[in-house]
Each structure stands twice: as C-alpha cells, then as structure tokens.
PDB file of N, CA and C in Angstrom:
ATOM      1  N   UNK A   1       0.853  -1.180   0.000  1.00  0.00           N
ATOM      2  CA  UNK A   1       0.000   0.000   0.000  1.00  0.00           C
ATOM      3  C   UNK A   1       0.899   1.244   0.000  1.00  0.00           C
ATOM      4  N   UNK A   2       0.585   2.145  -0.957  1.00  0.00           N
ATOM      5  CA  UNK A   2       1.712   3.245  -1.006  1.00  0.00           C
ATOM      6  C   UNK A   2       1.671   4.265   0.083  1.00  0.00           C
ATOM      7  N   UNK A   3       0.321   4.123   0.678  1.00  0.00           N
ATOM      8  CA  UNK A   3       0.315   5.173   1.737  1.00  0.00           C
ATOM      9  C   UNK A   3       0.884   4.659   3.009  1.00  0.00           C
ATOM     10  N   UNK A   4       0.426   3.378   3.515  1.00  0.00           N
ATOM     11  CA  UNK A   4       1.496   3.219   3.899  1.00  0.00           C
ATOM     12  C   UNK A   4       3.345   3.283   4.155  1.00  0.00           C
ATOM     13  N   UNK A   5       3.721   3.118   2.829  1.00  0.00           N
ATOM     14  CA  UNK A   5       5.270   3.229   2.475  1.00  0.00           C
ATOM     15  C   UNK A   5       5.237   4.689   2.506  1.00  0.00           C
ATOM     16  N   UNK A   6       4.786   5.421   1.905  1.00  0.00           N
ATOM     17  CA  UNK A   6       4.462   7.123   2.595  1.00  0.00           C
ATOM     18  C   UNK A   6       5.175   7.543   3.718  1.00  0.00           C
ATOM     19  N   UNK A   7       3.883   7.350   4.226  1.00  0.00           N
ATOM     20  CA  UNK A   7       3.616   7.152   6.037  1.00  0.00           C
ATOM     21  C   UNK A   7       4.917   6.942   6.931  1.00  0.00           C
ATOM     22  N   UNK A   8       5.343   5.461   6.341  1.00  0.00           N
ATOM     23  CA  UNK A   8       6.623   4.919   7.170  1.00  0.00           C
ATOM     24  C   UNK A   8       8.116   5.713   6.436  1.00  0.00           C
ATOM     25  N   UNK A   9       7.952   6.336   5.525  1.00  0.00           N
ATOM     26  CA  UNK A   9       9.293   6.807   4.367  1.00  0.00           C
ATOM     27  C   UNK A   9       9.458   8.370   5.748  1.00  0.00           C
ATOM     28  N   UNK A  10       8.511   8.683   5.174  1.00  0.00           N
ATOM     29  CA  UNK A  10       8.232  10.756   5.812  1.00  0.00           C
ATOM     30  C   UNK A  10       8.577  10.117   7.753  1.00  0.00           C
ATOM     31  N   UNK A  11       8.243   8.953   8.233  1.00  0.00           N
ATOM     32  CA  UNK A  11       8.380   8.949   9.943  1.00  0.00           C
ATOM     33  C   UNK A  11      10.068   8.863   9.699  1.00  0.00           C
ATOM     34  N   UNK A  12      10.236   7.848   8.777  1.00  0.00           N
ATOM     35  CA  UNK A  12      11.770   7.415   9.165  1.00  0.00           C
ATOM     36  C   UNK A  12      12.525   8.985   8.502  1.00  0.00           C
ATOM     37  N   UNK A  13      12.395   9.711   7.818  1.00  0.00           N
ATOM     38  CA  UNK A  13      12.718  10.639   7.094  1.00  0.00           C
ATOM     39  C   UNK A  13      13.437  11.908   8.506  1.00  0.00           C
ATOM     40  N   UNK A  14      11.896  11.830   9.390  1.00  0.00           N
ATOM     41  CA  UNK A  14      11.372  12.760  10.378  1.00  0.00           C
ATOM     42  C   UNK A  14      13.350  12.644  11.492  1.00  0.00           C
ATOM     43  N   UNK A  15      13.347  10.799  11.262  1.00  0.00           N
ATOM     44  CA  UNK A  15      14.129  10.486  12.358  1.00  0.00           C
ATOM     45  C   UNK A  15      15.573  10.846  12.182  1.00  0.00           C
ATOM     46  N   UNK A  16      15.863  10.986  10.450  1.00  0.00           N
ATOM     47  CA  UNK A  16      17.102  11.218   9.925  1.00  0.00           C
ATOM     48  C   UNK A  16      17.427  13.108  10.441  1.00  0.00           C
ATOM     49  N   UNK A  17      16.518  13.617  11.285  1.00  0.00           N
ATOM     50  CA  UNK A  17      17.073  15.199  11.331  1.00  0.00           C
ATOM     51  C   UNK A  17      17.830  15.302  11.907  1.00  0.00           C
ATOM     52  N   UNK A  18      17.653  14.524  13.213  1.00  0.00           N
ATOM     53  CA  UNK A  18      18.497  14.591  14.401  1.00  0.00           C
ATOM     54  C   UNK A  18      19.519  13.645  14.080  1.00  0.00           C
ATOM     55  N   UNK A  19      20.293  14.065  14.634  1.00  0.00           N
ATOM     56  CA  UNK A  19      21.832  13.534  14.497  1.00  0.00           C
ATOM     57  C   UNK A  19      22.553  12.034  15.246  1.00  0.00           C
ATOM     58  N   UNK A  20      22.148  12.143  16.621  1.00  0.00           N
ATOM     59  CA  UNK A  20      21.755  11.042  16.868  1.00  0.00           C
ATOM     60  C   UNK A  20      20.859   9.261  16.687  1.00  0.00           C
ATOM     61  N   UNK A  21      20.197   9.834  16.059  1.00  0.00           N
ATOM     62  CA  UNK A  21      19.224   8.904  15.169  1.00  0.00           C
ATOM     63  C   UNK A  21      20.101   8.163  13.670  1.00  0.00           C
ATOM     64  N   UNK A  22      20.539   9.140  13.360  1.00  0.00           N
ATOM     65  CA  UNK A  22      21.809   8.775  11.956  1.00  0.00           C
ATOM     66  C   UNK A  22      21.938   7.446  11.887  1.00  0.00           C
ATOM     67  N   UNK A  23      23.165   7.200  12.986  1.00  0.00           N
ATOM     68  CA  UNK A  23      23.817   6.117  13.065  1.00  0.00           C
ATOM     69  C   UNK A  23      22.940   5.045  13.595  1.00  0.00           C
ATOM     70  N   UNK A  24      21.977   5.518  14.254  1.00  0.00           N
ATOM     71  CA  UNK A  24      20.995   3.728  15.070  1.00  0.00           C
ATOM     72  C   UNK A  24      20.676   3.546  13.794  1.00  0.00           C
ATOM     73  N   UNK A  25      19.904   4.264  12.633  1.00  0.00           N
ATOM     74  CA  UNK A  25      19.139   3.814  11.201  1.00  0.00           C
ATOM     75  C   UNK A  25      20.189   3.116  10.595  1.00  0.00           C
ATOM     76  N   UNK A  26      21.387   3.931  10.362  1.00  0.00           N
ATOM     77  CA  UNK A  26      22.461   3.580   9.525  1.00  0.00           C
ATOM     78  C   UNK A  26      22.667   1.595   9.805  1.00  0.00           C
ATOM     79  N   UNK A  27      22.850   1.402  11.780  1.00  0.00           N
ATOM     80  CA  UNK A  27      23.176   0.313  12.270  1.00  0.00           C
ATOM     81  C   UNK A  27      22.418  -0.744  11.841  1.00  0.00           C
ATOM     82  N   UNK A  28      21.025   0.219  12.009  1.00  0.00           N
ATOM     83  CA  UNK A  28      19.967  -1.452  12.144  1.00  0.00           C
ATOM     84  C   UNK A  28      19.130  -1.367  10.418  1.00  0.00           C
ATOM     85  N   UNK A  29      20.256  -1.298   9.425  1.00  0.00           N
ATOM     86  CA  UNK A  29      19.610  -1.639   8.567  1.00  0.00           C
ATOM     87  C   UNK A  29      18.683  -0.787   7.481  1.00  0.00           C
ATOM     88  N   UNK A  30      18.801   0.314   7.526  1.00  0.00           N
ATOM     89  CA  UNK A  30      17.804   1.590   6.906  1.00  0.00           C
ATOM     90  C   UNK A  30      18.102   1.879   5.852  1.00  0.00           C
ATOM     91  N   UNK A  31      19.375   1.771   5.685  1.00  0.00           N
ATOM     92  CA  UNK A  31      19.974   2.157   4.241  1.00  0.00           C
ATOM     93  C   UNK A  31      19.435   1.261   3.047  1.00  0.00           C
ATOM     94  N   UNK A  32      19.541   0.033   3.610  1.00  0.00           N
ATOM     95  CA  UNK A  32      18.604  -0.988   2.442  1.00  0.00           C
ATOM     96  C   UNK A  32      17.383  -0.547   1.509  1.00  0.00           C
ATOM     97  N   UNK A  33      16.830  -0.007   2.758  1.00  0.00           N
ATOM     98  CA  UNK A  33      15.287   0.154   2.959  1.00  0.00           C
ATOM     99  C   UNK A  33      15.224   1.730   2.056  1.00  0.00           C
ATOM    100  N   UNK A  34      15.908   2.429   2.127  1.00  0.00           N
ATOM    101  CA  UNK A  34      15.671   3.913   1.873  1.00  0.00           C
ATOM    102  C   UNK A  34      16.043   3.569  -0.072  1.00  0.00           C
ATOM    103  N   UNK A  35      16.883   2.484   0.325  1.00  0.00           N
ATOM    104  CA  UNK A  35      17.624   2.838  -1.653  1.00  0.00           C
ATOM    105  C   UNK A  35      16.312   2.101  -2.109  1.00  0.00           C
ATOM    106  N   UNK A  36      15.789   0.629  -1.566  1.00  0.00           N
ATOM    107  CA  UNK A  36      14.468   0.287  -2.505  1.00  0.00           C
ATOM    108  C   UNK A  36      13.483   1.073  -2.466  1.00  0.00           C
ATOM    109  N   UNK A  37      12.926   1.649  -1.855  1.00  0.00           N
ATOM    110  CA  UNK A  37      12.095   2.508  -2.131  1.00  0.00           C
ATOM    111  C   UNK A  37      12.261   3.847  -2.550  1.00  0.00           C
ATOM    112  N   UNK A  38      13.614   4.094  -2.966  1.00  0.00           N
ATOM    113  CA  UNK A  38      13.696   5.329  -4.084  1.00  0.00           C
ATOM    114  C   UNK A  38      13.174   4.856  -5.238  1.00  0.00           C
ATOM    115  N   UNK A  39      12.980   3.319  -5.635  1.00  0.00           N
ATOM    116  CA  UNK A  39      11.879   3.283  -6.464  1.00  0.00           C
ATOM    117  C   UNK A  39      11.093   2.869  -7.051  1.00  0.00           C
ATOM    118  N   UNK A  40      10.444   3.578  -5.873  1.00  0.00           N
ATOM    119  CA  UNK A  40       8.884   3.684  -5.487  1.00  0.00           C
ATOM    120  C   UNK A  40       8.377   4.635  -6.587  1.00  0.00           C
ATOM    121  N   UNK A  41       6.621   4.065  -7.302  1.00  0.00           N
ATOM    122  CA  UNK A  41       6.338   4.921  -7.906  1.00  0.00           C
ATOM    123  C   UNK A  41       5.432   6.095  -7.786  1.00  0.00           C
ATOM    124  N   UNK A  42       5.336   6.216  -6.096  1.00  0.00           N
ATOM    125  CA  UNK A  42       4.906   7.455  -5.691  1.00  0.00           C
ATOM    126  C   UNK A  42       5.951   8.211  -5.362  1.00  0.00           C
ATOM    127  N   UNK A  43       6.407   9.581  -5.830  1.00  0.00           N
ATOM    128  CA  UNK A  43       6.978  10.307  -5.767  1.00  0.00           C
ATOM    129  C   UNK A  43       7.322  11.099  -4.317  1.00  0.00           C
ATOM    130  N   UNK A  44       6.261  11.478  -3.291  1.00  0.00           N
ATOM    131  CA  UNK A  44       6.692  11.341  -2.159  1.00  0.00           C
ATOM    132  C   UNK A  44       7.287  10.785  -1.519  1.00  0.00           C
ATOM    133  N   UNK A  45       7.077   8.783  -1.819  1.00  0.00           N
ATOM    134  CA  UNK A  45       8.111   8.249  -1.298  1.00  0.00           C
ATOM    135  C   UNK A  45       9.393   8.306  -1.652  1.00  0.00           C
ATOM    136  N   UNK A  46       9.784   8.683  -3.003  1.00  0.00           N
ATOM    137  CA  UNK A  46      10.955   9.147  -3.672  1.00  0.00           C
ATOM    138  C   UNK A  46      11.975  10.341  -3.058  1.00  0.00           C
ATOM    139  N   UNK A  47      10.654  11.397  -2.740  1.00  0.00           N
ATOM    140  CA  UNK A  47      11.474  12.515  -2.136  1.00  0.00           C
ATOM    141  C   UNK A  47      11.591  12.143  -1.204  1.00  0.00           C
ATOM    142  N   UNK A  48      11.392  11.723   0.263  1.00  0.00           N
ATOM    143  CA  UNK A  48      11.313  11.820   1.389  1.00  0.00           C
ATOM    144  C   UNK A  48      12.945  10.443   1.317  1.00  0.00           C
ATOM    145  N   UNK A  49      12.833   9.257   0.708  1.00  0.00           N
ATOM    146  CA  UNK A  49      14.030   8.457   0.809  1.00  0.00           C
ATOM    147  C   UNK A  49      15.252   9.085   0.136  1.00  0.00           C
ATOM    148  N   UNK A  50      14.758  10.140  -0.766  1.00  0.00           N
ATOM    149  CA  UNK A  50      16.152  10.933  -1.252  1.00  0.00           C
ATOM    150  C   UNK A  50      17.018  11.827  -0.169  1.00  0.00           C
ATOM    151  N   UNK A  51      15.456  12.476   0.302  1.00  0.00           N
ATOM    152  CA  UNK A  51      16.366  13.307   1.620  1.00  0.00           C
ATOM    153  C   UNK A  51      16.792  12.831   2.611  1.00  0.00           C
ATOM    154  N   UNK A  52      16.140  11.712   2.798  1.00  0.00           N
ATOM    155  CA  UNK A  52      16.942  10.782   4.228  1.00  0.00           C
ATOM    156  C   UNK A  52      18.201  10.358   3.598  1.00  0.00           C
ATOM    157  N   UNK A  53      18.308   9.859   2.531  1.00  0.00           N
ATOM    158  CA  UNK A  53      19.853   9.199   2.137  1.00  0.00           C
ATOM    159  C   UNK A  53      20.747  10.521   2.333  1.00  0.00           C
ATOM    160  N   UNK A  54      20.393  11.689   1.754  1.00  0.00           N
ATOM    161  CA  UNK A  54      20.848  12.790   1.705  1.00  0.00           C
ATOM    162  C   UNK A  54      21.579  13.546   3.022  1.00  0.00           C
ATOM    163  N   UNK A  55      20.491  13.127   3.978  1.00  0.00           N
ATOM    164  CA  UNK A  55      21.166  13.343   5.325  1.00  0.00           C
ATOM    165  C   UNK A  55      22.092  12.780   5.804  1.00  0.00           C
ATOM    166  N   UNK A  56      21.534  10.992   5.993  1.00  0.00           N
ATOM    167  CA  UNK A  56      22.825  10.431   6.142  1.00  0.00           C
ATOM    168  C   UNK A  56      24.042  10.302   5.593  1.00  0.00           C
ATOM    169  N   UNK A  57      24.223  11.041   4.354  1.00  0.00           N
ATOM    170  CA  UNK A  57      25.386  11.210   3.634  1.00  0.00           C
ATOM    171  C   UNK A  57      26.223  12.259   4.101  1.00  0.00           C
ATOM    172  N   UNK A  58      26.131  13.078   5.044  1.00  0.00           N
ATOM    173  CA  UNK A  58      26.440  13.956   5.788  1.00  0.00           C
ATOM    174  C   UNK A  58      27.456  13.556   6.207  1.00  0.00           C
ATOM    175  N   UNK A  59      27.744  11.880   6.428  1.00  0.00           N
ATOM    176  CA  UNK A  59      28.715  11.654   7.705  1.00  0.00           C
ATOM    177  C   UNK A  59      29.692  10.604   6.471  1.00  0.00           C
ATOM    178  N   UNK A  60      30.711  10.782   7.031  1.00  0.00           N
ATOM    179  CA  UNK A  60      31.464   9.906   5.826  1.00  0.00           C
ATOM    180  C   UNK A  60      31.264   8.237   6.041  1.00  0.00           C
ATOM    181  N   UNK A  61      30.812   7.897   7.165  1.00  0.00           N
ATOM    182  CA  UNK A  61      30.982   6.363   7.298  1.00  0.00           C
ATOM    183  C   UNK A  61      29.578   6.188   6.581  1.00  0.00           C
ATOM    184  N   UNK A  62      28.957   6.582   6.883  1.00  0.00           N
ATOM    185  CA  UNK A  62      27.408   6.269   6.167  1.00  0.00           C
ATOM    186  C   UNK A  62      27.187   7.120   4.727  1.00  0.00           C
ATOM    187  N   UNK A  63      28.497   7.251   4.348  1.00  0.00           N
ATOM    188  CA  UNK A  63      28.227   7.224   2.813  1.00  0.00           C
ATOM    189  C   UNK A  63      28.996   5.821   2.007  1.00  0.00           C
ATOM    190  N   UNK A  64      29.683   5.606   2.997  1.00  0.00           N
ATOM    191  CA  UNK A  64      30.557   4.340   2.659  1.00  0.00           C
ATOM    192  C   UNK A  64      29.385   3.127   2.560  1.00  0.00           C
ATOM    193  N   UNK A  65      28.707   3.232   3.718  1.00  0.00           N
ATOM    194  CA  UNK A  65      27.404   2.167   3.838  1.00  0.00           C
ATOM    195  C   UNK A  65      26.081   2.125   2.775  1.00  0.00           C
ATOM    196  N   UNK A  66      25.702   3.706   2.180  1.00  0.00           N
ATOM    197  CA  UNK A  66      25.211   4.129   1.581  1.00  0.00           C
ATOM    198  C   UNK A  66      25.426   3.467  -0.008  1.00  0.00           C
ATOM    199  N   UNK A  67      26.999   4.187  -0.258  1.00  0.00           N
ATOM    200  CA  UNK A  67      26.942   3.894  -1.770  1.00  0.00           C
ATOM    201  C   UNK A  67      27.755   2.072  -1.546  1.00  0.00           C
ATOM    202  N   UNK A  68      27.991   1.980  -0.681  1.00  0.00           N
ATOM    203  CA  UNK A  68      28.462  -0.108  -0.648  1.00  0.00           C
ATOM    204  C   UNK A  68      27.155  -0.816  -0.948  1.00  0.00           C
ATOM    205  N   UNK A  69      26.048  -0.338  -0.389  1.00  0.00           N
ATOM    206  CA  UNK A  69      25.081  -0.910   0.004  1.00  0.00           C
ATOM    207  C   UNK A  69      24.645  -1.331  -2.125  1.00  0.00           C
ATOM    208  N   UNK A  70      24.181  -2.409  -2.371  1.00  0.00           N
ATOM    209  CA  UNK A  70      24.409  -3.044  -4.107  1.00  0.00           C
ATOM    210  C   UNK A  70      24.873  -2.667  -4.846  1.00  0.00           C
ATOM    211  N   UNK A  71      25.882  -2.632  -4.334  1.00  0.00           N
ATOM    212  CA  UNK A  71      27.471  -2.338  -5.445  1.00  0.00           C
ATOM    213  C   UNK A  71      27.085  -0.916  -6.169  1.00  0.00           C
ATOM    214  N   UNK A  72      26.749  -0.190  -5.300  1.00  0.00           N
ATOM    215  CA  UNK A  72      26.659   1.422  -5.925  1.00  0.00           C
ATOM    216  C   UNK A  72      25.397   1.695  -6.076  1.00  0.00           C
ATOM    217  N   UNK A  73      24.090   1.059  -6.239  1.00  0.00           N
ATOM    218  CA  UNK A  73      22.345   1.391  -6.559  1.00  0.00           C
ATOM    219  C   UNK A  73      21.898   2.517  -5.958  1.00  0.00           C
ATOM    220  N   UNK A  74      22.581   2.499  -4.498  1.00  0.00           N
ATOM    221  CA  UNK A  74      21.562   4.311  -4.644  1.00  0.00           C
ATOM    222  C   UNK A  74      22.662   5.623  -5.781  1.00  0.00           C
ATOM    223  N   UNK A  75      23.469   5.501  -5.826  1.00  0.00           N
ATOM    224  CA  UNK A  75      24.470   6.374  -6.814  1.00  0.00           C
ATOM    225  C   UNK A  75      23.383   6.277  -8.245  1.00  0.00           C
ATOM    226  N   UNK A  76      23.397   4.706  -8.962  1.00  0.00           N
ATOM    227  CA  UNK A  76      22.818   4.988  -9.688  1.00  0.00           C
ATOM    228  C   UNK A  76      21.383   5.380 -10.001  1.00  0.00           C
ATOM    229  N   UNK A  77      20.435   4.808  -8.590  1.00  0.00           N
ATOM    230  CA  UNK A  77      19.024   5.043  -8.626  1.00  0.00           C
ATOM    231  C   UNK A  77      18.807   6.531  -8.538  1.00  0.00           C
ATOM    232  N   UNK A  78      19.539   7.045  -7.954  1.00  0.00           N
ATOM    233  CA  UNK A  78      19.757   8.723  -7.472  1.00  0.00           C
ATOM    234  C   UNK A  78      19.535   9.454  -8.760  1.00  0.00           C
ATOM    235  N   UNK A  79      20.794   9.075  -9.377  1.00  0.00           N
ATOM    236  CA  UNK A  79      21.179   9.508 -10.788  1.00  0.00           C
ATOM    237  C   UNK A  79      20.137   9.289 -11.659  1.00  0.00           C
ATOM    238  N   UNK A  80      19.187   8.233 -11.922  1.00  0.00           N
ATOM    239  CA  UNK A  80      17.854   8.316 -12.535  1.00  0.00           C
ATOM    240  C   UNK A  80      16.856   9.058 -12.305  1.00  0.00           C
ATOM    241  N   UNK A  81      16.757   9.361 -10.890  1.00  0.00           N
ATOM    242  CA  UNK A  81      15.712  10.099 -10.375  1.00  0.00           C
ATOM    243  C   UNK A  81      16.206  11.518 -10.798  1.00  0.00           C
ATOM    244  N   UNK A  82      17.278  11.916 -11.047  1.00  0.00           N
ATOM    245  CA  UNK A  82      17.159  13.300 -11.510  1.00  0.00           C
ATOM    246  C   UNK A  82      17.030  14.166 -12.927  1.00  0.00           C
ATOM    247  N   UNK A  83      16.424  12.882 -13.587  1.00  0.00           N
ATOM    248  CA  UNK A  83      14.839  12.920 -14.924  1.00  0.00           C
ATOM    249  C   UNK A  83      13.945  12.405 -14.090  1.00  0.00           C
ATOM    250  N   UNK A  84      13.461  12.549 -13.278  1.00  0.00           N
ATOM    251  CA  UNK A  84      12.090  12.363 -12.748  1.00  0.00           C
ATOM    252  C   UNK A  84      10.898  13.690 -12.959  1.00  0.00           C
ATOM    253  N   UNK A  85       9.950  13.321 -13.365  1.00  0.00           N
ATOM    254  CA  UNK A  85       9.148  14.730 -14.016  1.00  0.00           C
ATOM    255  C   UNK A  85       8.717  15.502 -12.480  1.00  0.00           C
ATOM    256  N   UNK A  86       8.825  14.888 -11.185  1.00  0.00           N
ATOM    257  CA  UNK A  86       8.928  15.795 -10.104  1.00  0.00           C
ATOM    258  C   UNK A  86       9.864  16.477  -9.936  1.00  0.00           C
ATOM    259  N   UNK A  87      10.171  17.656  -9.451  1.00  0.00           N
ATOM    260  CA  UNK A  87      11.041  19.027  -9.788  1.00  0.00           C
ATOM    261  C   UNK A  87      11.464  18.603  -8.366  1.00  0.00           C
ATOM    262  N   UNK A  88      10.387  18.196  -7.027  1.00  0.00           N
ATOM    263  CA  UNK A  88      11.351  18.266  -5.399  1.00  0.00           C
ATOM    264  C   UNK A  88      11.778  17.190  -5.758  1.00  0.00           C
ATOM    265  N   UNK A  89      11.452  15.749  -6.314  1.00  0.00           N
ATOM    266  CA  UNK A  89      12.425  14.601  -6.041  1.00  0.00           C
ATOM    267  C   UNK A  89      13.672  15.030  -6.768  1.00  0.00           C
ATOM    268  N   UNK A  90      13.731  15.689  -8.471  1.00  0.00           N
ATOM    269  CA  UNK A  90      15.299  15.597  -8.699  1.00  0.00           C
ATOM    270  C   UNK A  90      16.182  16.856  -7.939  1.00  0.00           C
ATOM    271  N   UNK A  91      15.232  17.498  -7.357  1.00  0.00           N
ATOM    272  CA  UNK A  91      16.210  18.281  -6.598  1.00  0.00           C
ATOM    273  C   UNK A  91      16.924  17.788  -5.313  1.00  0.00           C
ATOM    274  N   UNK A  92      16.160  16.444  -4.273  1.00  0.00           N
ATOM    275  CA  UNK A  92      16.321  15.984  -3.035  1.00  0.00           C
ATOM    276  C   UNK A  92      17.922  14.710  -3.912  1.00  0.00           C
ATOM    277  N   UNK A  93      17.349  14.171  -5.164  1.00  0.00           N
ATOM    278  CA  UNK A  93      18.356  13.302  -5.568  1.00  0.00           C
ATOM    279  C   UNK A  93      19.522  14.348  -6.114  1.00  0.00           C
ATOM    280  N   UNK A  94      19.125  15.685  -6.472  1.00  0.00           N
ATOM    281  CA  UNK A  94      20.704  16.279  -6.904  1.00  0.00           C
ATOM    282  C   UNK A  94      21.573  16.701  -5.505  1.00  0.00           C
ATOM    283  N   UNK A  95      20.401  16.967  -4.373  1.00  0.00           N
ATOM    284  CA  UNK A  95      21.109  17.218  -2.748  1.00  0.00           C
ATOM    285  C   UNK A  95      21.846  16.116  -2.291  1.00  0.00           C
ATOM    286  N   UNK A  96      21.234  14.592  -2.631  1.00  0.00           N
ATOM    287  CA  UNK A  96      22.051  13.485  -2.213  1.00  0.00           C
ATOM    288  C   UNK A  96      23.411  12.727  -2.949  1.00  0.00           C
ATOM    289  N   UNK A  97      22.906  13.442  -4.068  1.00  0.00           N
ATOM    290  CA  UNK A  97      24.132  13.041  -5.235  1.00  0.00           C
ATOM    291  C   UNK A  97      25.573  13.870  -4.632  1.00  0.00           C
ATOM    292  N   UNK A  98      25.370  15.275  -4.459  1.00  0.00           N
ATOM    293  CA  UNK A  98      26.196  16.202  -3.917  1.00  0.00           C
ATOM    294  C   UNK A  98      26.679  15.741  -2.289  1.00  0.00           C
ATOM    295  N   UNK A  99      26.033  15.380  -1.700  1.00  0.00           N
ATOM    296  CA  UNK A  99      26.782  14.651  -0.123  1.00  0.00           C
ATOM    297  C   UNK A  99      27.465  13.620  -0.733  1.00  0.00           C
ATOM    298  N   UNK A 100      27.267  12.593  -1.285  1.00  0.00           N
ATOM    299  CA  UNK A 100      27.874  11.780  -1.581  1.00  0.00           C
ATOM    300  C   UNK A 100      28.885  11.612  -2.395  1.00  0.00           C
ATOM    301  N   UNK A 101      28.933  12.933  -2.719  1.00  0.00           N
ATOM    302  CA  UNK A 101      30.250  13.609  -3.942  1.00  0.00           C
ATOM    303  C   UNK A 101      31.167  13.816  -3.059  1.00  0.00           C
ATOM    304  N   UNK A 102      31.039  13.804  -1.483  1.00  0.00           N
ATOM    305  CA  UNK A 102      32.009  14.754  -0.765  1.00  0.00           C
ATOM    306  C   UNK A 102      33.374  13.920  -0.630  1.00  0.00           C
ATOM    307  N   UNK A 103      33.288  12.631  -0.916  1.00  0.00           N
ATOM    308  CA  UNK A 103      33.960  11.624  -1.167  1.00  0.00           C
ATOM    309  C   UNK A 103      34.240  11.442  -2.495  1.00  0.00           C
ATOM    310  N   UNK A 104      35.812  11.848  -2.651  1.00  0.00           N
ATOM    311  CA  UNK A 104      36.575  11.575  -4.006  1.00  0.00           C
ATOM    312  C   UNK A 104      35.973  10.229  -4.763  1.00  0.00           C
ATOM    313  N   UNK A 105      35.913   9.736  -3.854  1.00  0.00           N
ATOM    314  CA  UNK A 105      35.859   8.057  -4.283  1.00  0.00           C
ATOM    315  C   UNK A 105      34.315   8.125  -4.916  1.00  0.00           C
ATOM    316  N   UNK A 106      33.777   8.577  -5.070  1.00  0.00           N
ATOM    317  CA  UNK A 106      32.587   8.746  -5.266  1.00  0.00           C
ATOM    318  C   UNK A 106      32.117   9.277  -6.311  1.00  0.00           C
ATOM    319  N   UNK A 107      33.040   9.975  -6.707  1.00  0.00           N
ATOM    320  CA  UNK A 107      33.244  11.016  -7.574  1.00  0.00           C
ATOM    321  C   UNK A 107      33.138  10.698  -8.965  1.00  0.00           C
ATOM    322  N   UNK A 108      33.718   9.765  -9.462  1.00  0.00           N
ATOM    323  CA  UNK A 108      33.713   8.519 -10.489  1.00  0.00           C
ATOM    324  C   UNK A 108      32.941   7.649 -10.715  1.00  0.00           C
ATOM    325  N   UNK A 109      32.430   7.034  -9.395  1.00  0.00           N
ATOM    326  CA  UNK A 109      31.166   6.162  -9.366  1.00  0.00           C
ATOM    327  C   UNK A 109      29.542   7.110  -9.627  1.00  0.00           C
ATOM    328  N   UNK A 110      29.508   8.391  -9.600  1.00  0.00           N
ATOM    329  CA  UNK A 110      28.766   9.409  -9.954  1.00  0.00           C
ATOM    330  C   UNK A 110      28.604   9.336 -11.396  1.00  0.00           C
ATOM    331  N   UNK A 111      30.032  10.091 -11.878  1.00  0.00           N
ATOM    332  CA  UNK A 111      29.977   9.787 -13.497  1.00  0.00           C
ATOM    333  C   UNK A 111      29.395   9.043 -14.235  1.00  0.00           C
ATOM    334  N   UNK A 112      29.876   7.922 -13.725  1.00  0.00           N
ATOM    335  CA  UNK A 112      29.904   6.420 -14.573  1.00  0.00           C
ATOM    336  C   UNK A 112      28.223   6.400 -14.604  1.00  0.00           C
ATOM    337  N   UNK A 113      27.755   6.906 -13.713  1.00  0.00           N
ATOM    338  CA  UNK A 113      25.807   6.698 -13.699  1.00  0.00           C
ATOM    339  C   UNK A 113      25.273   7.453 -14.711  1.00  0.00           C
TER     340      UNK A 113
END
C-alpha cells in the first residue's frame, strides 16, 4: 500500500534530522530500505528516501554504507531520479548526489551513472 510506504518513508525521514538517530538507522539496517524505495512509484516516497539518504550522507561512514550498500544502486538510482518529471524529487536526488560527492571516491562512481 503506497500510503502506507508514505507514512513509514516521511516517519523514518522525520528520524534522519536529528543527528543522533543517523547512526541507530544507519546500524539497524535503513539504508537498504531507503535505496528500494527510491523506487517507489509514488513520488513522495521518492522525495522523502532521497532526503533521508541525503542526510545520512552527511557523515562519511554512512556514505561508505550508503553507496556499498548493491554495489553502488543508490548512486545509480539517485542519478535516474534526476529525470524524474517531479522538480522536489530531482532536486532531493541532486542534494544526495552532492553529499555523496564529498567523497573523491565517489566522484567517479557518480559519473559512470
């Protein structure tokens, strides 16, 4: 049910502000969860998992977890979403593309998408 995945995208989204919260999501597994449902074909859920990846990309270990997490898929799912005919999702995927740039290493694996 998409409103559901909504619902649960925008709570877990809510949890990525605070800083503290980061790393418990990062620990128990969130990152999985945030790259499959970037895509999702409701667009809210799109934006709201763009900006959570986006946040957690803030921190360098959880960009490592981020773009490790299927051999690079949110890099490239990111990179798709920014032809998405929603204007906030390719802007939340050009905000997460850019954290995750902050890493050289990354930098290339960007391109290549």
């Amino acid at each position: 049910d998409s409103r559901v995945q909504r619902n649960a995208a925008g709570a877990l989204l809510n949890l990525t502000h605070i800083e503290s919260n980061r790393q418990e999501l990062v620990q128990t597994g969130a990152v999985p969860v945030f790259v499959r449902l970037l895509e999702s074909r409701d667009v809210d859920v799109q934006f709201y998992c763009a900006a959570a990846i986006s946040n957690l990309a803030v921190h360098d270990s959880h960009r490592r977890v981020i773009v490790g997490y299927g051999n690079g898929k949110a890099i490239r799912v990111l990179v798709s979403l920014m032809k998405s005919n929603s204007d906030k999702v390719k802007c939340q995927a050009c905000l997460a593309i850019r954290n995750l740039a902050s890493d050289e290493a990354n930098q290339g694996k960007i391109a290549e998408s």
